[in-house]
Protein backbone atom coordinates (compact mmCIF):
# COMPACT_ATOMS: atom_id res chain seq x y z
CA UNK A 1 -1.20 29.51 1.18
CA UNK A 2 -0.25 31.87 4.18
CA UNK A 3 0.27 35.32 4.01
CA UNK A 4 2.49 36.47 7.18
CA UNK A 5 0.54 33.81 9.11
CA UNK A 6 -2.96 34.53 7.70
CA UNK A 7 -5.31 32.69 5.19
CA UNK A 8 -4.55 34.11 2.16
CA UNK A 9 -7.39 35.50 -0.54
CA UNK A 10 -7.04 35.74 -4.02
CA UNK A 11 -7.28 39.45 -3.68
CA UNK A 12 -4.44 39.70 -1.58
CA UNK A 13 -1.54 42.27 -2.16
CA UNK A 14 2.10 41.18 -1.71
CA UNK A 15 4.01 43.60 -0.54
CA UNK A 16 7.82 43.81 0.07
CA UNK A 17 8.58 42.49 3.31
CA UNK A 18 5.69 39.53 3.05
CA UNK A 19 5.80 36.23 4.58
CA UNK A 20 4.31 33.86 2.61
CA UNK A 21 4.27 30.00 3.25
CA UNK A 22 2.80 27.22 0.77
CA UNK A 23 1.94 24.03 1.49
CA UNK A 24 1.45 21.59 -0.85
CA UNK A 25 0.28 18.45 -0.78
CA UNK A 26 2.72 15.95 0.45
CA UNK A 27 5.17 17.83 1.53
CA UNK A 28 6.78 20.50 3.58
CA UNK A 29 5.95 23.81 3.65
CA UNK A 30 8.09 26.38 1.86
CA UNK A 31 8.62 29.54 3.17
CA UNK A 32 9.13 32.80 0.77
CA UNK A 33 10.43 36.25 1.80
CA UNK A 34 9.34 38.72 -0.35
CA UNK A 35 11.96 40.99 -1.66
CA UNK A 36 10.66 42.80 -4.21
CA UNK A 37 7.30 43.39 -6.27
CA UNK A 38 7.29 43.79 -9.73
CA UNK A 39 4.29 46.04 -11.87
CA UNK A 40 4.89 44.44 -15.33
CA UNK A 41 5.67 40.47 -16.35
CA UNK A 42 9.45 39.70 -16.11
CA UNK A 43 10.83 36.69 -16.85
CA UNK A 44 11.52 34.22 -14.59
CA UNK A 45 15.30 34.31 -13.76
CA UNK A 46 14.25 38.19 -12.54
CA UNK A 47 11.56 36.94 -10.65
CA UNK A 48 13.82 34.70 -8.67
CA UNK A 49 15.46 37.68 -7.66
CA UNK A 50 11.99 39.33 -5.93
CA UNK A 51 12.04 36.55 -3.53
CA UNK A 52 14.06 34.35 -0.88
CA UNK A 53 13.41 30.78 -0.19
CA UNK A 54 13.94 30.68 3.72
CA UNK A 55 12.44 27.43 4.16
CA UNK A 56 14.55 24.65 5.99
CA UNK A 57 16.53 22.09 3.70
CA UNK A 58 14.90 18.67 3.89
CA UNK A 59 16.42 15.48 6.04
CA UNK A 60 19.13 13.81 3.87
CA UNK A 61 16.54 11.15 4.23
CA UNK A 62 13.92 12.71 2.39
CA UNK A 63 15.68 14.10 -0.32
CA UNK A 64 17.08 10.94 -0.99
CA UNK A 65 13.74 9.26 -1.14
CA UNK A 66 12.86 12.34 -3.45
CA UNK A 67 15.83 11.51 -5.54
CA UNK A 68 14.56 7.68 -6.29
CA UNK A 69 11.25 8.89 -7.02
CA UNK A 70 12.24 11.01 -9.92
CA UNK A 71 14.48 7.96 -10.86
CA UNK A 72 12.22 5.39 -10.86
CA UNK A 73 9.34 7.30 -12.01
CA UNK A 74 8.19 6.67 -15.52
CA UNK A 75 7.94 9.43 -17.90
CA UNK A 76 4.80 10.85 -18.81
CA UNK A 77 4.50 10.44 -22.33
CA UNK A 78 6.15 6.87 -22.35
CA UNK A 79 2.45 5.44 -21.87
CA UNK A 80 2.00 1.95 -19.53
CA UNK A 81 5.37 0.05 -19.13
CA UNK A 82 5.57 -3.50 -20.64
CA UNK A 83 6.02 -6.87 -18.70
CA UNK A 84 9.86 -6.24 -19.33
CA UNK A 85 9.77 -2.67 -17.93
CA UNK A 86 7.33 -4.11 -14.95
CA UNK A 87 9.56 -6.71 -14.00
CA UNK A 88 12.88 -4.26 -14.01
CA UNK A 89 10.87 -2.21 -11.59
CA UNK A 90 10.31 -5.07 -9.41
CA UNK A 91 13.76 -6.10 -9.61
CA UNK A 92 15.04 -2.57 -8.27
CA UNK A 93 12.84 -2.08 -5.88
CA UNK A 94 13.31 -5.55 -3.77
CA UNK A 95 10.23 -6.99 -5.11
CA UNK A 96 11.33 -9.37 -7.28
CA UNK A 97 9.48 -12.82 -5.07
CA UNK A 98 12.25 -14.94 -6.11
């Protein structure tokens, strides 16, 4: 995490007017404009307010391939998929061998 192009420490202020990228792991950085500060807990649709996402959209590409992910990712609490659910996966994904 960045603060208006500098290492950021967990001490750091924020102030209004702040630059702040994050990068994640596998994936592009997002860039934040701070708005606003807030000196109590608010909930989170007011929080979205303090703040403007100025980071560029993704390739159509990308967010495609984000979009299949999600699809063909198996929930968390569904536990290891069966040979049924295996070979479905296969199937979609071109794997099949047949």
């Amino acid at each position: 995490m960045d603060v208006n192009g500098n290492r950021a420490k967990p001490h750091r202020e924020v102030r209004a007017g702040d630059r702040i990228t994050v990068t994640a792991e596998r994936s592009d950085p997002r860039v934040l404009v701070v708005r606003g500060v807030a000196s109590r807990s608010i909930p989170k649709a007011e929080a979205r307010k303090l703040y403007e996402d100025v980071s560029p959209p993704p390739s159509a590409e990308v967010a495609e391939a984000r979009r299949l992910d999600r699809i063909l990712a198996g929930r968390p609490d569904a536990g290891k998929p069966d040979r049924r659910e295996r070979r479905e996966r296969r199937e979609r994904k071109g794997w099949d061998g047949r």
